[in-house]
Protein backbone atom coordinates (compact mmCIF):
# COMPACT_ATOMS: atom_id res chain seq x y z
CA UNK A 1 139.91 28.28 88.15
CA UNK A 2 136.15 27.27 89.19
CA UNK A 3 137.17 30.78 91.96
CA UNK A 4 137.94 33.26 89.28
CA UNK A 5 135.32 32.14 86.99
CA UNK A 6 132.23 32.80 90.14
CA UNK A 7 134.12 36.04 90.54
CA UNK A 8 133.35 37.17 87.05
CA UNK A 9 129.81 35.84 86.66
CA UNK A 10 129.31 37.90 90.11
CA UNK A 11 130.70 40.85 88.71
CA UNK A 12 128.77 40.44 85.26
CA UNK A 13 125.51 40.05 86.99
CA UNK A 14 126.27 43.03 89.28
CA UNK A 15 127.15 45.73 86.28
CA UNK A 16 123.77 44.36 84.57
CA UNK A 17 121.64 45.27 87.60
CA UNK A 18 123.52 48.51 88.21
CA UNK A 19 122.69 49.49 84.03
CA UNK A 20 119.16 48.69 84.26
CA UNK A 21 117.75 51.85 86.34
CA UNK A 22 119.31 53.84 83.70
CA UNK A 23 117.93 52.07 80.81
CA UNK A 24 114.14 52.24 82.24
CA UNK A 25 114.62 56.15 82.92
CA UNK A 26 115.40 56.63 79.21
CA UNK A 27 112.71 55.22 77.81
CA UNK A 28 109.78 56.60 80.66
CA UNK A 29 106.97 59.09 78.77
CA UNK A 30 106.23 62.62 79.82
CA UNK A 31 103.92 63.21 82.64
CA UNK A 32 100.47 64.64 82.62
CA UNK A 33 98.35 64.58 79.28
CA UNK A 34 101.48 63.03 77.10
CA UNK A 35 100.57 59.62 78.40
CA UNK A 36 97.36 59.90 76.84
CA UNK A 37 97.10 57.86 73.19
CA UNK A 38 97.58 60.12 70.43
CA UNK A 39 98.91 62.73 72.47
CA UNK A 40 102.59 63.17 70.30
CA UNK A 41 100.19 63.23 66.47
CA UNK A 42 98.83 66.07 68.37
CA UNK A 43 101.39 67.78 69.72
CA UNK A 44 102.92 67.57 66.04
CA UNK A 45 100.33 69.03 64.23
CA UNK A 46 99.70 72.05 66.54
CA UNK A 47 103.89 72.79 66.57
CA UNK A 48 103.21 72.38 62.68
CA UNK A 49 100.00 74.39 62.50
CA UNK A 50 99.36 77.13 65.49
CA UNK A 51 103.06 77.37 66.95
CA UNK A 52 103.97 80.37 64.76
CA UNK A 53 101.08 82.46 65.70
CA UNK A 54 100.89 80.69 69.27
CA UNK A 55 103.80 80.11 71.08
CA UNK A 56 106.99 81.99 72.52
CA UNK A 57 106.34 86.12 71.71
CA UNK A 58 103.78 85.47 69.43
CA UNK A 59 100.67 85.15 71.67
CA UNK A 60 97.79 85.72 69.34
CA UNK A 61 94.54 85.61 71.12
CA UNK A 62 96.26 85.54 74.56
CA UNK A 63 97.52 81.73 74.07
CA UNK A 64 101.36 81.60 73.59
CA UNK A 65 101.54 78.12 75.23
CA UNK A 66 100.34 75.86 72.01
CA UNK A 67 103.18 74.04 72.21
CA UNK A 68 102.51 73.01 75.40
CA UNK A 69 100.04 69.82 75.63
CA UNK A 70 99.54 70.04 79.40
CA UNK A 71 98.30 73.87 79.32
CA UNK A 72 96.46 72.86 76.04
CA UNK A 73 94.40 70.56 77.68
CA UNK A 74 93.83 72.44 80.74
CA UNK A 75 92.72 75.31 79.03
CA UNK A 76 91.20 74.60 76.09
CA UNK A 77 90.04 71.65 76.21
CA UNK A 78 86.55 69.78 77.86
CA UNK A 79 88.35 66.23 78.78
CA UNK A 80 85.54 63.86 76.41
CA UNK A 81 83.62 66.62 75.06
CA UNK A 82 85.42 67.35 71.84
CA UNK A 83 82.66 69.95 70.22
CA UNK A 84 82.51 72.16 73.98
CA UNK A 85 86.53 72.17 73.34
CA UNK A 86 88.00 75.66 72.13
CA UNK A 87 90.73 73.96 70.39
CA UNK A 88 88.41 71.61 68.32
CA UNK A 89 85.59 73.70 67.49
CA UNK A 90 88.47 76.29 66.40
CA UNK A 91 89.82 73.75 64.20
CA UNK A 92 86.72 71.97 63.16
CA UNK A 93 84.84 75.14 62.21
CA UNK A 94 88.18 76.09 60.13
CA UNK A 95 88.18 79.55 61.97
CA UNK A 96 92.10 78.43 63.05
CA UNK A 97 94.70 77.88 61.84
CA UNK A 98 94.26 80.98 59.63
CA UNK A 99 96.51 79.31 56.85
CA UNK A 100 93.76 77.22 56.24
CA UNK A 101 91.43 74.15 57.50
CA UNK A 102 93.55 71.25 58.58
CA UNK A 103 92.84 68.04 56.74
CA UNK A 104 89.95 65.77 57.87
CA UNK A 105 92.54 63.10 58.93
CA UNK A 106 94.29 65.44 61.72
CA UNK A 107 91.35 67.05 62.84
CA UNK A 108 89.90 63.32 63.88
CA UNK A 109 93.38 62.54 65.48
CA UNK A 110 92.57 65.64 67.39
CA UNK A 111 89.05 64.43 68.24
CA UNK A 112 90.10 61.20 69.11
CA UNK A 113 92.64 62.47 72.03
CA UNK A 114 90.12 64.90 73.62
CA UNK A 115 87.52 61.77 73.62
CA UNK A 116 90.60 59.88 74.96
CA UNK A 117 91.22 62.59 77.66
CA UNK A 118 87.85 61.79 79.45
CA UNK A 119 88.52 58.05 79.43
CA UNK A 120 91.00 57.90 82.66
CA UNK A 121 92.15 60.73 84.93
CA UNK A 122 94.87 62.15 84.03
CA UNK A 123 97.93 63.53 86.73
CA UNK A 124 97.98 67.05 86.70
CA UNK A 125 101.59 68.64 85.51
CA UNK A 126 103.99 70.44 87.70
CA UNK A 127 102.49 74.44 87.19
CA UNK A 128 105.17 76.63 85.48
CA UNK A 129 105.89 80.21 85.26
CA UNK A 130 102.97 81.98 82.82
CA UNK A 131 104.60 84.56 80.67
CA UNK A 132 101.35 86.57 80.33
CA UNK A 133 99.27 88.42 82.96
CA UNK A 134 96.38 86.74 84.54
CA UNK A 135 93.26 87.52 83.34
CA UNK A 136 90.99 89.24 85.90
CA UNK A 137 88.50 86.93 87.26
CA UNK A 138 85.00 86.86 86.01
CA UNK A 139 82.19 88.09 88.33
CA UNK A 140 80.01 85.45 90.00
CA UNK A 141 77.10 84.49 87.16
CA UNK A 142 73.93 86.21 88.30
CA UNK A 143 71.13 84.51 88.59
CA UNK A 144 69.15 84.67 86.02
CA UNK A 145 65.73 82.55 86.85
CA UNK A 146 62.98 84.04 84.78
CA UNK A 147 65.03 85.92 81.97
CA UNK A 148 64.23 85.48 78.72
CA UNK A 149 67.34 84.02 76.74
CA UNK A 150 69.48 86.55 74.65
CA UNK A 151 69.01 85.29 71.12
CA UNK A 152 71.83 85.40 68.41
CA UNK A 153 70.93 88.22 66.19
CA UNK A 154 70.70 90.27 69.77
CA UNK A 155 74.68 89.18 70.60
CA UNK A 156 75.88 89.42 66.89
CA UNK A 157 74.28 93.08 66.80
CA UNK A 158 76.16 93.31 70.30
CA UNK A 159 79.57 92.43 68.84
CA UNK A 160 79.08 94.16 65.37
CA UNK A 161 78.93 97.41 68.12
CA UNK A 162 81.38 96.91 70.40
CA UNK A 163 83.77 94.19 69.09
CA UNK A 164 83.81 94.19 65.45
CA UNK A 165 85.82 97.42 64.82
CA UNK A 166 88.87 95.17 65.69
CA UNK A 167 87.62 91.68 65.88
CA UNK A 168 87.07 91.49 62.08
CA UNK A 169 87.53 88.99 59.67
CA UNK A 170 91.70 89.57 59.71
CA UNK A 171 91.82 89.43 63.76
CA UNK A 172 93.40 86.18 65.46
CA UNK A 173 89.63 85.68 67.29
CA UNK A 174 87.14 87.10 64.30
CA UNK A 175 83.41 87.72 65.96
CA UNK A 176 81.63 88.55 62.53
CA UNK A 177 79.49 85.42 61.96
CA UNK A 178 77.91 82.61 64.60
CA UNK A 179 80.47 80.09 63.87
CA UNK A 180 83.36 82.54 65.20
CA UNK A 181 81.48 83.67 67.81
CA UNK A 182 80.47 80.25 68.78
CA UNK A 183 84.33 78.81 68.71
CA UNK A 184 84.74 81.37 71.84
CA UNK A 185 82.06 80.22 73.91
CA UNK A 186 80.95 77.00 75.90
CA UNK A 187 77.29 76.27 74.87
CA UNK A 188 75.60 76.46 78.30
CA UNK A 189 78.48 77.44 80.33
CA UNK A 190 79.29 81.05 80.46
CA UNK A 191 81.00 81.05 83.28
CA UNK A 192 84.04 79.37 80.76
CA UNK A 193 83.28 81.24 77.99
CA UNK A 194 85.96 83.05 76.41
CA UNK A 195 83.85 85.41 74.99
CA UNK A 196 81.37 86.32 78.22
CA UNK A 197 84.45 86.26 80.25
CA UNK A 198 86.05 88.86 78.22
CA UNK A 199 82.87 91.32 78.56
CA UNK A 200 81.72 90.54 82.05
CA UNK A 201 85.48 91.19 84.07
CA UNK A 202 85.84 93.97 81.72
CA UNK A 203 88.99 93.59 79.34
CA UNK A 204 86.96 93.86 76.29
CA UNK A 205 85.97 95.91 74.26
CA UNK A 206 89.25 97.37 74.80
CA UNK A 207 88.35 100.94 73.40
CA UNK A 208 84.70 102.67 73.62
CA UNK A 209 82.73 101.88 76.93
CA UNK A 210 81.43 98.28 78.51
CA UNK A 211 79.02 96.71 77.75
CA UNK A 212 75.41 97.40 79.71
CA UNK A 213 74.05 95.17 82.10
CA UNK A 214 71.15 94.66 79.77
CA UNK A 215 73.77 93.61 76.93
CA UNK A 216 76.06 91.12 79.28
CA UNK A 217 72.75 89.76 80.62
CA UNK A 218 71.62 88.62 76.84
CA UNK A 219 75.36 87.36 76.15
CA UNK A 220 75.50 85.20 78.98
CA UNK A 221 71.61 83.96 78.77
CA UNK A 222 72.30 83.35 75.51
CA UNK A 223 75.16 80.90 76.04
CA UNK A 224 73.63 79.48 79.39
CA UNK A 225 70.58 78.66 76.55
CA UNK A 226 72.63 76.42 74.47
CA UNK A 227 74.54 79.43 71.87
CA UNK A 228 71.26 78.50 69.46
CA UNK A 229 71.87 79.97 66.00
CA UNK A 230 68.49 81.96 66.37
């Protein structure tokens, strides 16, 4: 009897330890940024928010990934620095989504994870395949030791000129006003500015001619000099 009944324990014990791998597996997070607190409220509100406009075939902007949190933060996002973030100044400034400012509450859940991003390296996610072309590279910055810095009345009559005609006030990326033009820029980085990237490798202005030398010079001097509202 005392023989049968080690025999069972034995096998008990043996079908617990074989269960357990499986049960840690299921509950294991996503890799990369999803490990990061307050990475899921976001990923909710932009899949409530910016999904229809952003994601899948609708790539408004060039971003059809918004529902992705690992290209999100790679792209879009300074790890810590929540205003030289795209995605928060876009949200903060109410320029996105276009169906109106998000409440107070989710845009500080959304400051609090890029503050949280900077806190702790986080592993960078297995690359997948990019449904859109890659954006031609932007040229080396000049240097640009001397120059006086652009000033914002000289960019905004810039973009009235070349950028306005479709970059109005019903556009996905509207350049009519500073705080538009500022969500597409890094304030002394031009080199990851959406908007000097755009002009300097040449994709923009998609119709009429490039801009000048003279005229990407005051864009990017302008940015490199903080994007002042002067």
């Amino acid at each position: 009897m005392g023989k049968v009944f080690l025999g069972i324990l034995i096998l008990v014990v043996i079908s617990f330890n074989a269960c357990s791998p499986a049960k840690k597996a299921a509950t294991s997070t996503v890799g990369g940024v999803y490990s990061v607190a307050g990475s899921q409220q976001v990923s909710s509100i932009l899949n409530k928010n910016c999904a229809l406009c952003h994601s899948g075939a609708a790539n408004a902007g060039g971003i059809d990934y918004i529902n992705d949190l690992n290209r999100v933060a790679a792209s879009l996002v300074v790890p810590g620095q929540p205003f030289s973030s795209k995605l928060y100044t876009s949200i903060n400034s109410g320029q996105m989504p276009k169906s109106g400012k998000l409440p107070a509450a989710e845009i500080k859940v959304v400051e609090d994870w890029i503050i949280a991003l900077g806190a702790a390296p986080i592993p960078s996610p297995a690359p997948g395949p990019s449904p859109t072309p890659t954006p031609s590279p932007t040229p080396g910055l000049p240097n640009d030791t001397g120059v006086t810095p652009g000033k914002f009345t000289e960019v905004i009559a810039i973009t009235n000129a070349k950028c306005v005609a479709c970059h109005s006030n019903n556009h996905q990326i509207p350049l009519t006003n500073y705080l538009q033009i500022l969500a597409t820029v890094t304030p002394g980085n031009a080199a990851s500015s959406l908007l000097y990237d755009s002009v300097a490798s040449g994709r923009m202005p998609k119709s009429g001619t490039p801009l000048t030398t003279d005229q990407l010079t005051t864009v990017r001097t302008w940015i490199k000099a903080g994007a002042q509202n002067n």
